[in-house]
Protein backbone atom coordinates (compact mmCIF):
# COMPACT_ATOMS: atom_id res chain seq x y z
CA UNK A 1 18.24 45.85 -1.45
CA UNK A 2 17.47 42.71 -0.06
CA UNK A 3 17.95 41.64 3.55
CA UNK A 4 17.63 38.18 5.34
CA UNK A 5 16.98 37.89 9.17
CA UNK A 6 17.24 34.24 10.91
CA UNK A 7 16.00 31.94 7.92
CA UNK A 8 15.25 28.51 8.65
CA UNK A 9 14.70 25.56 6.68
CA UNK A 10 13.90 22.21 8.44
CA UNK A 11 12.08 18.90 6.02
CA UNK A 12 11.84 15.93 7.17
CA UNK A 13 12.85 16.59 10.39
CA UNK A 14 16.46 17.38 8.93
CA UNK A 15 17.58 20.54 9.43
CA UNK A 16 19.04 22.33 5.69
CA UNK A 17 19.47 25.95 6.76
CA UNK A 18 20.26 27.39 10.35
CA UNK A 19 19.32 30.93 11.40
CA UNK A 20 20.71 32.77 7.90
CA UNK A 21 21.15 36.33 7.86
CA UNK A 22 22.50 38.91 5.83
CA UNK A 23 22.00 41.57 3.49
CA UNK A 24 23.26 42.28 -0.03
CA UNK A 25 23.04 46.09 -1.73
CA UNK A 26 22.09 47.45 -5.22
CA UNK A 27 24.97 46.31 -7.73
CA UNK A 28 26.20 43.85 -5.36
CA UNK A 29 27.10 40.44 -6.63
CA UNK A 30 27.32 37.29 -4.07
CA UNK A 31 29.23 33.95 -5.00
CA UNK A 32 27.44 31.67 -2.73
CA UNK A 33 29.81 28.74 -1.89
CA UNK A 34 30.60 25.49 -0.27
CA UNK A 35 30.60 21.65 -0.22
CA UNK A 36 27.51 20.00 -2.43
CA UNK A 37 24.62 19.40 -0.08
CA UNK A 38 25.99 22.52 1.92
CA UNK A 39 22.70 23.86 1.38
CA UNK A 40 23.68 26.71 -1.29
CA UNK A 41 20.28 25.62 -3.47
CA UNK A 42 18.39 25.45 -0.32
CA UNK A 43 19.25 28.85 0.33
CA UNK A 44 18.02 30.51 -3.43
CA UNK A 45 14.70 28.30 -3.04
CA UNK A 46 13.53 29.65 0.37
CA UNK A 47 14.27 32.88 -0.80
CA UNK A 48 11.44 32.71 -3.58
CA UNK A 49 9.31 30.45 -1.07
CA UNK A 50 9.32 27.57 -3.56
CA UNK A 51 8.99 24.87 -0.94
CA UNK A 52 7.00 27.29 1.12
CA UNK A 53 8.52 25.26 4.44
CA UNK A 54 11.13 27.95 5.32
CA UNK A 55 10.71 30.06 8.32
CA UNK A 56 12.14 33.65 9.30
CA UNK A 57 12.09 37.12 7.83
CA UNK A 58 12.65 37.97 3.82
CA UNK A 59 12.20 41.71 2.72
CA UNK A 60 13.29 43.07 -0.62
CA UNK A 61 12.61 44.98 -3.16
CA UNK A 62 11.51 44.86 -6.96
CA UNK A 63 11.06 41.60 -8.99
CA UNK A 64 12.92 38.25 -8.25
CA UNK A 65 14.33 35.77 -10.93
CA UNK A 66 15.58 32.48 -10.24
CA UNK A 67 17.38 30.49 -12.25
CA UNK A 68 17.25 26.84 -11.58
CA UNK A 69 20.40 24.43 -12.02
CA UNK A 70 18.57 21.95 -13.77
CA UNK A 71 17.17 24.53 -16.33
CA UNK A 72 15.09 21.79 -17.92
CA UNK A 73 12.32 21.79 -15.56
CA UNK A 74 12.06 25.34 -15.31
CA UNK A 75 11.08 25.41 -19.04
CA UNK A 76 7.36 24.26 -20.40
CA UNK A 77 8.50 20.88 -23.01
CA UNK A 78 5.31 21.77 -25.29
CA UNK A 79 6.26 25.77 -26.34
CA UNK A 80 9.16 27.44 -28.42
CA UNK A 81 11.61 28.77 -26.89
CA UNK A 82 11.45 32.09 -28.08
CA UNK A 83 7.84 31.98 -27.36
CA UNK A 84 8.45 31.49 -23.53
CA UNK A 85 11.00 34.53 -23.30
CA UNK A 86 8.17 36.44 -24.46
CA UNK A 87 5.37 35.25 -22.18
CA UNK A 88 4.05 37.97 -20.15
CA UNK A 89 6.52 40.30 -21.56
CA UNK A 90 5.92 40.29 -25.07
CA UNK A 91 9.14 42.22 -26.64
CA UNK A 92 9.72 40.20 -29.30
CA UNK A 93 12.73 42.25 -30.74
CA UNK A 94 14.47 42.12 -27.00
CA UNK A 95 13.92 38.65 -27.12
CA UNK A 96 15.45 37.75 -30.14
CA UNK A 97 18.39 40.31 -29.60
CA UNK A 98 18.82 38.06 -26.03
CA UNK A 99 18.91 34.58 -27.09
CA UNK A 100 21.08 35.60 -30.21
CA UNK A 101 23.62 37.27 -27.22
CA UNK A 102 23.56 34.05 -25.78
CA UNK A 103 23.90 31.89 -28.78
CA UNK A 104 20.69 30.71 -29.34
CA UNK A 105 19.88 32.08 -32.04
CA UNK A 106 19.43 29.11 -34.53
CA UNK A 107 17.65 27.20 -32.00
CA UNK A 108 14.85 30.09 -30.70
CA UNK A 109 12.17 27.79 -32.48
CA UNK A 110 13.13 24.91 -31.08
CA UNK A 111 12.03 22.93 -27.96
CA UNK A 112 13.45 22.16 -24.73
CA UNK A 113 13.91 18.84 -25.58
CA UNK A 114 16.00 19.09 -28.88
CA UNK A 115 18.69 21.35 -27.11
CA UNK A 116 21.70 20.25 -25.02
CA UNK A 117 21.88 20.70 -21.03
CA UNK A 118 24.28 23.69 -21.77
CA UNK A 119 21.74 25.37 -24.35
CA UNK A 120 18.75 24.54 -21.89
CA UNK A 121 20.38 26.63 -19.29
CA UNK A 122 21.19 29.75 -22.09
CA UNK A 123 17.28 29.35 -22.69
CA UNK A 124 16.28 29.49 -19.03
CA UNK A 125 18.58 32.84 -18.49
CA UNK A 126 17.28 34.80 -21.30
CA UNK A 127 13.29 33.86 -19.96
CA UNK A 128 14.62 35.67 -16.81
CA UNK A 129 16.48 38.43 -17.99
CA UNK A 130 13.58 39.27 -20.52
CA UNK A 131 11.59 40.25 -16.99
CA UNK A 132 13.86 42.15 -15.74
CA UNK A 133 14.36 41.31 -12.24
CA UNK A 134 15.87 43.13 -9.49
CA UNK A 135 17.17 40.42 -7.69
CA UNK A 136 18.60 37.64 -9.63
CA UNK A 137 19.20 34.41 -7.94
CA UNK A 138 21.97 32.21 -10.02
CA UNK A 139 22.29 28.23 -9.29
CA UNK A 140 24.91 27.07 -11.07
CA UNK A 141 24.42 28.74 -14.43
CA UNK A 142 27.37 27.88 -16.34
CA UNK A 143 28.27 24.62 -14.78
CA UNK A 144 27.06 22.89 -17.97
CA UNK A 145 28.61 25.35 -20.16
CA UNK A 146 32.17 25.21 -21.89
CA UNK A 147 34.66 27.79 -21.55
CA UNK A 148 33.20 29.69 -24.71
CA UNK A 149 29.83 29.57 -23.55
CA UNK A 150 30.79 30.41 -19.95
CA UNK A 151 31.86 33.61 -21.36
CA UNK A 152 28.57 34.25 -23.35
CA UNK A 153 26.65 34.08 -19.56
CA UNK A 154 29.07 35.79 -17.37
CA UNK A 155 29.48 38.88 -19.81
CA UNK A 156 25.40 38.97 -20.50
CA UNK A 157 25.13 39.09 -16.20
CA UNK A 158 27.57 41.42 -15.48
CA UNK A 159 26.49 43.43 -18.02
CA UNK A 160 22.87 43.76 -16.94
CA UNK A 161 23.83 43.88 -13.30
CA UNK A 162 25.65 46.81 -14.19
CA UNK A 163 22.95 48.45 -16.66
CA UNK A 164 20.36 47.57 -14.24
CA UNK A 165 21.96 48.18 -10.65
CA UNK A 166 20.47 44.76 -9.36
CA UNK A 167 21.78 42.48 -7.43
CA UNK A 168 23.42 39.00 -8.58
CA UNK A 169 22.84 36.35 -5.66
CA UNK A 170 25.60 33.46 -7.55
CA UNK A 171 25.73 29.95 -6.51
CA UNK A 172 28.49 28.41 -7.67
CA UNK A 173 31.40 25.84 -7.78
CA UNK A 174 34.03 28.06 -9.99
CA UNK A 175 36.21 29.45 -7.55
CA UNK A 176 38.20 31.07 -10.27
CA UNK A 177 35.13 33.13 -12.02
CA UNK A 178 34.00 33.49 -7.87
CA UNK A 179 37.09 35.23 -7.27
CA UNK A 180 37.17 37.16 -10.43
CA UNK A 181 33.72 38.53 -10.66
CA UNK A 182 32.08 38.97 -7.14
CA UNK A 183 32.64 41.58 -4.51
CA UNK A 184 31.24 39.51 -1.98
CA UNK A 185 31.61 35.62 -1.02
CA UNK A 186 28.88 33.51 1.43
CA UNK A 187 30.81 30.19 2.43
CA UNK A 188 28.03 28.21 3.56
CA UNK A 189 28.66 24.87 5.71
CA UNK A 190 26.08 22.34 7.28
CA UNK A 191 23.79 24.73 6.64
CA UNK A 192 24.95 27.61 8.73
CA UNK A 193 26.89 31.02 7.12
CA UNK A 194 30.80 30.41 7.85
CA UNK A 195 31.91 33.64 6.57
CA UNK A 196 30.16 36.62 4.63
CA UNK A 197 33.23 38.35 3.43
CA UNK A 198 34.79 40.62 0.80
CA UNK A 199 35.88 38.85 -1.84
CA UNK A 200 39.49 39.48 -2.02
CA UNK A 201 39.34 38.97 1.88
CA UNK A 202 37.79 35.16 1.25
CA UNK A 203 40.18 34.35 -1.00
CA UNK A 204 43.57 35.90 0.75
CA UNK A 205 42.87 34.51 3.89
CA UNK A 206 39.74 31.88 4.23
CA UNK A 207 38.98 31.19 8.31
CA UNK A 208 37.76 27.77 8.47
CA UNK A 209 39.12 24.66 6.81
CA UNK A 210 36.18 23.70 4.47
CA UNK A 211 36.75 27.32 3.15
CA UNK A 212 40.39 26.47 2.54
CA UNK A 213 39.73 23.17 1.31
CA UNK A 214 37.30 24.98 -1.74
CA UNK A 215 40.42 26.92 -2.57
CA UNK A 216 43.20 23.47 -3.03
CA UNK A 217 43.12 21.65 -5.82
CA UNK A 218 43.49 18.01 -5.42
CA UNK A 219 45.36 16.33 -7.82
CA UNK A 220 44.41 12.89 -9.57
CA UNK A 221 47.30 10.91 -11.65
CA UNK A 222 46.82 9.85 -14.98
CA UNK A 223 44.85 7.48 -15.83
CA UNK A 224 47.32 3.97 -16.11
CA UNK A 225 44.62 0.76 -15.62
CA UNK A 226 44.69 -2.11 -18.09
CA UNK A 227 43.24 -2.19 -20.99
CA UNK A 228 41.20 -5.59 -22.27
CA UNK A 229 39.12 -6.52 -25.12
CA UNK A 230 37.35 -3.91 -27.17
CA UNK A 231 33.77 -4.02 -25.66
CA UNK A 232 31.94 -1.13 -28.30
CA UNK A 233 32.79 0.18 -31.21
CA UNK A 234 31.25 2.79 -33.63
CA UNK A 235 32.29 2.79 -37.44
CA UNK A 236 31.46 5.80 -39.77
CA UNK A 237 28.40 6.52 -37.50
CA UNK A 238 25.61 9.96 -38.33
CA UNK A 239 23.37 10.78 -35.96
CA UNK A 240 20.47 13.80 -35.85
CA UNK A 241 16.77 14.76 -35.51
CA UNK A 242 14.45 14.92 -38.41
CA UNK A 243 17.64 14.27 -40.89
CA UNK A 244 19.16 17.35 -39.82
CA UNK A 245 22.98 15.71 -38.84
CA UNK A 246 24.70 16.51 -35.45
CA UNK A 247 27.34 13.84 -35.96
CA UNK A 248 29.16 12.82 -39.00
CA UNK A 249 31.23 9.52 -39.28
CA UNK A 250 32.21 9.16 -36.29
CA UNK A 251 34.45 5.87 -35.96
CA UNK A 252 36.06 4.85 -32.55
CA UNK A 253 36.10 1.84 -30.21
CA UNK A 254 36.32 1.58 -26.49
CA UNK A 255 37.97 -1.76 -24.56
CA UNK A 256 37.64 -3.00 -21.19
CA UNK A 257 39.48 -1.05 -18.47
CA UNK A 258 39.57 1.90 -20.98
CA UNK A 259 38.44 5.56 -20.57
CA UNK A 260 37.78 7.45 -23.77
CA UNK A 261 36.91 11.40 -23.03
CA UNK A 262 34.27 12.98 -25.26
CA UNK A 263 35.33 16.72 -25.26
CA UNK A 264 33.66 19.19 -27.26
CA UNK A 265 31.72 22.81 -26.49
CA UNK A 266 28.06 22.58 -25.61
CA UNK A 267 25.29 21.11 -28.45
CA UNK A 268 28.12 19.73 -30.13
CA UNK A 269 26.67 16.81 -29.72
CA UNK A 270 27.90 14.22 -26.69
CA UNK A 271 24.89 13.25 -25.16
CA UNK A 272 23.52 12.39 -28.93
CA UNK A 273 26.24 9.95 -29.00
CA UNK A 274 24.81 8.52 -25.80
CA UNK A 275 21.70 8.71 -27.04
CA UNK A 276 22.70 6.75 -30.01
CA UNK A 277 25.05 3.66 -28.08
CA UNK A 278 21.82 3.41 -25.77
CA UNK A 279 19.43 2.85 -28.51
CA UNK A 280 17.45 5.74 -28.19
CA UNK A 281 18.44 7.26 -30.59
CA UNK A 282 18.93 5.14 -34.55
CA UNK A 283 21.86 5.90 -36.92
CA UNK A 284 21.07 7.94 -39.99
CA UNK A 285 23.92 5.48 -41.12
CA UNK A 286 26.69 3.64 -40.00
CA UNK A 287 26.83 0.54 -37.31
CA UNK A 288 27.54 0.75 -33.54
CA UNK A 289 28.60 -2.64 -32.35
CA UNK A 290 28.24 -3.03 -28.33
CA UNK A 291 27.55 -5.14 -25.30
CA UNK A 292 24.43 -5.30 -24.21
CA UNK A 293 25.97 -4.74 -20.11
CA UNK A 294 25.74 -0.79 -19.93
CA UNK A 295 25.19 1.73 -17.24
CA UNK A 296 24.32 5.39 -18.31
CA UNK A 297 24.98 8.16 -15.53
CA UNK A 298 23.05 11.10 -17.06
CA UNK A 299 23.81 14.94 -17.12
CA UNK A 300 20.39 15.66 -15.32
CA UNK A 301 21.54 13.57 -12.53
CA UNK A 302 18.31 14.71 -10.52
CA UNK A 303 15.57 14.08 -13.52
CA UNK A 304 17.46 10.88 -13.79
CA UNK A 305 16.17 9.62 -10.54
CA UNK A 306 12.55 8.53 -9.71
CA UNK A 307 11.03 10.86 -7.33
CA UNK A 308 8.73 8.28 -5.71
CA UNK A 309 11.71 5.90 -4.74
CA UNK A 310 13.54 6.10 -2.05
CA UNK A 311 17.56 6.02 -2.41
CA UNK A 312 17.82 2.04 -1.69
CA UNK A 313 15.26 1.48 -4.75
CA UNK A 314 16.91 3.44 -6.87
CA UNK A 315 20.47 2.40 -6.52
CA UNK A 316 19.57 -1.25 -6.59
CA UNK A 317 17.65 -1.41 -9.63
CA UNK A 318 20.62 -2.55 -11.85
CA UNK A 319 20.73 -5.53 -9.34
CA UNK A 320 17.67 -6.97 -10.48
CA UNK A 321 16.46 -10.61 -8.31
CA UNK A 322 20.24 -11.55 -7.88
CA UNK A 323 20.54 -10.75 -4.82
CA UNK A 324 18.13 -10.79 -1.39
CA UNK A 325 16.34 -7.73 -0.12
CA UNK A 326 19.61 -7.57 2.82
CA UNK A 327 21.90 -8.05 0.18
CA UNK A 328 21.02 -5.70 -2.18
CA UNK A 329 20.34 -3.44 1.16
CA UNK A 330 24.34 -3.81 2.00
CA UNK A 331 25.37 -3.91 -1.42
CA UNK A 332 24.05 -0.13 -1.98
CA UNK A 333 25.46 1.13 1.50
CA UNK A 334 28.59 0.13 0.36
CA UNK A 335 28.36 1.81 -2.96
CA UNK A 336 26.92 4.90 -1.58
CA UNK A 337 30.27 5.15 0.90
CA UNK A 338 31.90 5.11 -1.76
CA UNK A 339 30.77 8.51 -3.29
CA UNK A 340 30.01 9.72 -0.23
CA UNK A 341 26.42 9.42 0.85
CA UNK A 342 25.90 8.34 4.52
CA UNK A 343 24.10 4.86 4.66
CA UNK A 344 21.55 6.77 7.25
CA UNK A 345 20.10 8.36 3.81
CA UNK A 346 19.14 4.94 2.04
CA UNK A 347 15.06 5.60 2.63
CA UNK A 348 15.63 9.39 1.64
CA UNK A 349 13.68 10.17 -1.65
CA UNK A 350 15.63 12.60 -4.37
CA UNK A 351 14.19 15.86 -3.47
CA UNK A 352 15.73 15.75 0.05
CA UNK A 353 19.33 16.03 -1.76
CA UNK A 354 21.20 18.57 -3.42
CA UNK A 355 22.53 18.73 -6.96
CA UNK A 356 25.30 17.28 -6.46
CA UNK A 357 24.55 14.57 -4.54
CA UNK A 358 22.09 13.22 -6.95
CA UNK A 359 24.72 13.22 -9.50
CA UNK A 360 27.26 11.16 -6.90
CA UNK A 361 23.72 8.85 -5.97
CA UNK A 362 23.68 7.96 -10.11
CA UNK A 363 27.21 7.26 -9.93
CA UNK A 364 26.87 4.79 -7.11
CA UNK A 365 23.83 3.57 -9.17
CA UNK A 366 25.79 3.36 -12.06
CA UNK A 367 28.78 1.09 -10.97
CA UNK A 368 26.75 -1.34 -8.34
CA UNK A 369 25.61 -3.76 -11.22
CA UNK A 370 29.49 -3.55 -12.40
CA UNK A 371 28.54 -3.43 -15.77
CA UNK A 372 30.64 -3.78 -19.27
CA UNK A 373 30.18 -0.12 -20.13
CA UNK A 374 29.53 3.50 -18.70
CA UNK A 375 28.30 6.12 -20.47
CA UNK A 376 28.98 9.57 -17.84
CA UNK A 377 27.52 12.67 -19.39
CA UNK A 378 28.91 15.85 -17.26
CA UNK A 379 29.14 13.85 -14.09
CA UNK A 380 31.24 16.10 -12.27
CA UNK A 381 29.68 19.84 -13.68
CA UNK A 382 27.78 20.16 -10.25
CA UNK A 383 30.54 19.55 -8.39
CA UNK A 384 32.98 21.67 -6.25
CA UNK A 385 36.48 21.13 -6.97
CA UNK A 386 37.15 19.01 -3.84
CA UNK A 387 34.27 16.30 -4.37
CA UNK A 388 34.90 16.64 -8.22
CA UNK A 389 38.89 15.44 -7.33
CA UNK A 390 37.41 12.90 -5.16
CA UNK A 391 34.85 11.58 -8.20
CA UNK A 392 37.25 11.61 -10.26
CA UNK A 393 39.70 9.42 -7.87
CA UNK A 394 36.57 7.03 -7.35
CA UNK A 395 36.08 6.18 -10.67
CA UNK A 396 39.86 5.93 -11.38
CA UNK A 397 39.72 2.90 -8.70
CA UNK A 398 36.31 1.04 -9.56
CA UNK A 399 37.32 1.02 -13.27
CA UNK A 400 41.04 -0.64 -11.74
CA UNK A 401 39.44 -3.09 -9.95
CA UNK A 402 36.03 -4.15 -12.38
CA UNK A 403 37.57 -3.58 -15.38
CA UNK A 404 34.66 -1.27 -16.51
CA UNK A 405 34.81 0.69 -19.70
CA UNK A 406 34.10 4.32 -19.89
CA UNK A 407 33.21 6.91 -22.41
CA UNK A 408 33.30 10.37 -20.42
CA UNK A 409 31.60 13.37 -21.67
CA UNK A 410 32.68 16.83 -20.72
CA UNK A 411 33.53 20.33 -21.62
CA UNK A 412 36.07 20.31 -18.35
CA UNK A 413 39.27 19.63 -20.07
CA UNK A 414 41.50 19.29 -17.04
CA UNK A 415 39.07 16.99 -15.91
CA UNK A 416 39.05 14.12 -18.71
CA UNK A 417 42.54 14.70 -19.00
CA UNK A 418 43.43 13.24 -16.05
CA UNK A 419 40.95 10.35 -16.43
CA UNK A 420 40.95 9.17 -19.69
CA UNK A 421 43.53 7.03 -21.99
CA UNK A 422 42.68 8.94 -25.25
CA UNK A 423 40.68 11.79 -25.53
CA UNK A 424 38.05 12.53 -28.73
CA UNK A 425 37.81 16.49 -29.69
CA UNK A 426 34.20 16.77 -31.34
């Protein structure tokens, strides 16, 4: 059991979490919900004291986990994989049997850095599982993942939560899986519990209008701009690590105005063919002909952004000495309107925003130079389905009026559907 009484959470003088309380039983499993920046990942780090700021009253019982939505930084870049879902456990045969349950199994010697976002996040749950917590706190743990892989996760949880009687505390943005596999729902708004409800209850009948704004899809139209000049293109391009291939001639070409999707399961190679139009990464063979004018908004959103900058720095870097320090100042407020960060955050550093809003902050970033070509890997996977729509709608404009090219990256088929002209199944 774990129970909650009046927890706090003020940094920065800015108050993330109001007087929280509630209580959650053996086998119980929690979909914590609501708006990015609600505070849902404010709520799973005062919980394990990890900013050690929070005030009020925490009791439980047994061993926490925690599993971090970017899994990344959770995970030490120097050691094996399967060596750190052994440390300070040491079963090496439950180890293996877990990351091959997950489908890791032909990357457990590998490290964090060779494996996608979505395999990074498999890695991170089977470190926690091999401890065997009692309390399991969830942020976002298949938002990265495709619909195969989401299934791999979600069967592995339930599954333990029902071997183990623990308790599932689940952050997430899937109102569908929310719906399907909790028996209890926390709508958090502003910071403050808006409902605590049974499941079934939430979902029937929602009481405020945030809560019945997570449950309407917005639609987007199809994506109808002009199309210009071809601005990149890729002809019989292979791409890998230490000549072991991920791609294999891979020829297409992107124009002005244009929106290719990218769509594919997770490792299956899209951010590799980022890696590869941004240089980073040379072609075993092939050519990849491009303009030199390209943005990247990255999957990480939040490891994408300098910690030691404030917002204004940040978003302004593409601007370079064209404009004056007030222009570039009005340039990013008006950017940052745009996807929905107030101008009142400009001098706000990274780690006073949520997931999500680090991922809409890159956007903004992304588009303020107005470049030839973006690169967006996963931009809307920490997104709820409202802000997603209105992401979605954003870029759908910007790329009508600039004339930007995009190649879009993402296991959410619904979601490149409705964005891009042609659509690439790797």
């Amino acid at each position: 059991m774990i129970t909650i009484d009046n927890l706090s959470l003020c940094i920065n003088n800015k108050k993330l979490l109001k007087n929280i309380s509630f209580s959650a039983n053996k086998g119980d499993i929690i979909g914590v919900v609501g708006y990015s920046g609600s505070g849902k990942t404010s709520l799973l780090k005062s919980i394990v004291n990890i900013d050690k700021k929070a005030t009020g009253k925490i009791e439980y019982s047994g061993k926490l986990g925690f599993l971090y939505q970017n899994a990344k930084n959770s995970i030490a870049p120097n050691y094996k994989i399967i060596t750190q879902v052994c440390d300070g456990v040491g079963k090496l045969k439950l180890a293996k049997k877990l990351l091959s349950k997950l489908g890791l199994n032909d990357y457990k010697k590998s490290y964090v850095d060779l494996i996608s976002g979505g395999q990074q996040i498999r890695a991170s749950l089977a470190i926690n599982l091999h401890r065997q917590p009692n309390i399991l706190l969830l942020d976002e743990p298949t938002a990265n993942l495709d619909k195969k892989n989401t299934k791999l996760v979600v069967e592995e949880l339930l599954s333990y939560t029902k071997n183990n009687n623990c308790i599932l505390i689940w952050v997430s943005h899937d109102m569908k899986l929310m719906e399907k596999i909790t028996n209890k729902i926390m709508h958090i708004n502003n910071g403050i519990i808006s409902e605590y409800t049974d499941t079934k209850r939430f979902f029937n009948s929602p009481t405020t209008k945030q809560g019945k704004d997570l449950l309407k899809p917005i639609p987007i139209k199809k994506n109808q701009n002009k199309i210009g000049d071809i601005i990149i293109t890729l002809e019989n391009v292979s791409l890998g690590y230490n000549n072991k291939y991920v791609i294999k001639d891979l020829s297409f070409n992107v124009s002005l105005g244009e929106c290719v999707g990218l769509f594919g399961e997770s490792g299956i190679g899209k951010s590799t063919i980022f890696r590869g139009i941004m240089g980073q990464l040379n072609p075993i063979y092939g050519t990849i002909k491009k303009s030199n004018n390209i943005q990247m908004i990255f999957q990480d959103a939040r490891g994408s952004l300098n910690p030691k900058l404030t917002i204004l720095d940040i978003v302004s870097e593409p601007l370079g000495n064209k404009y004056s320090t007030e222009g570039k100042k009005q340039k990013v407020i008006k950017i940052l309107s745009k996807v929905g960060i107030d101008k009142s955050r400009i001098f706000d550093r990274p780690n006073q925003f949520s997931g999500g809003e680090c991922q809409r902050i890159s956007i903004g970033r992304a588009f303020i130079s107005n470049p030839d070509l973006i690169l967006a890997d996963e931009i809307t996977s920490a997104l709820d389905s409202y802000n997603k729509n209105i992401i979605l709608k954003l870029i759908y404009d910007l790329q009508a009026k600039f004339g930007t090219a995009i190649i879009f990256a993402s296991h959410d088929y619904e979601a490149i559907k409705s964005i891009s002209h042609k659509i690439i199944k790797l």
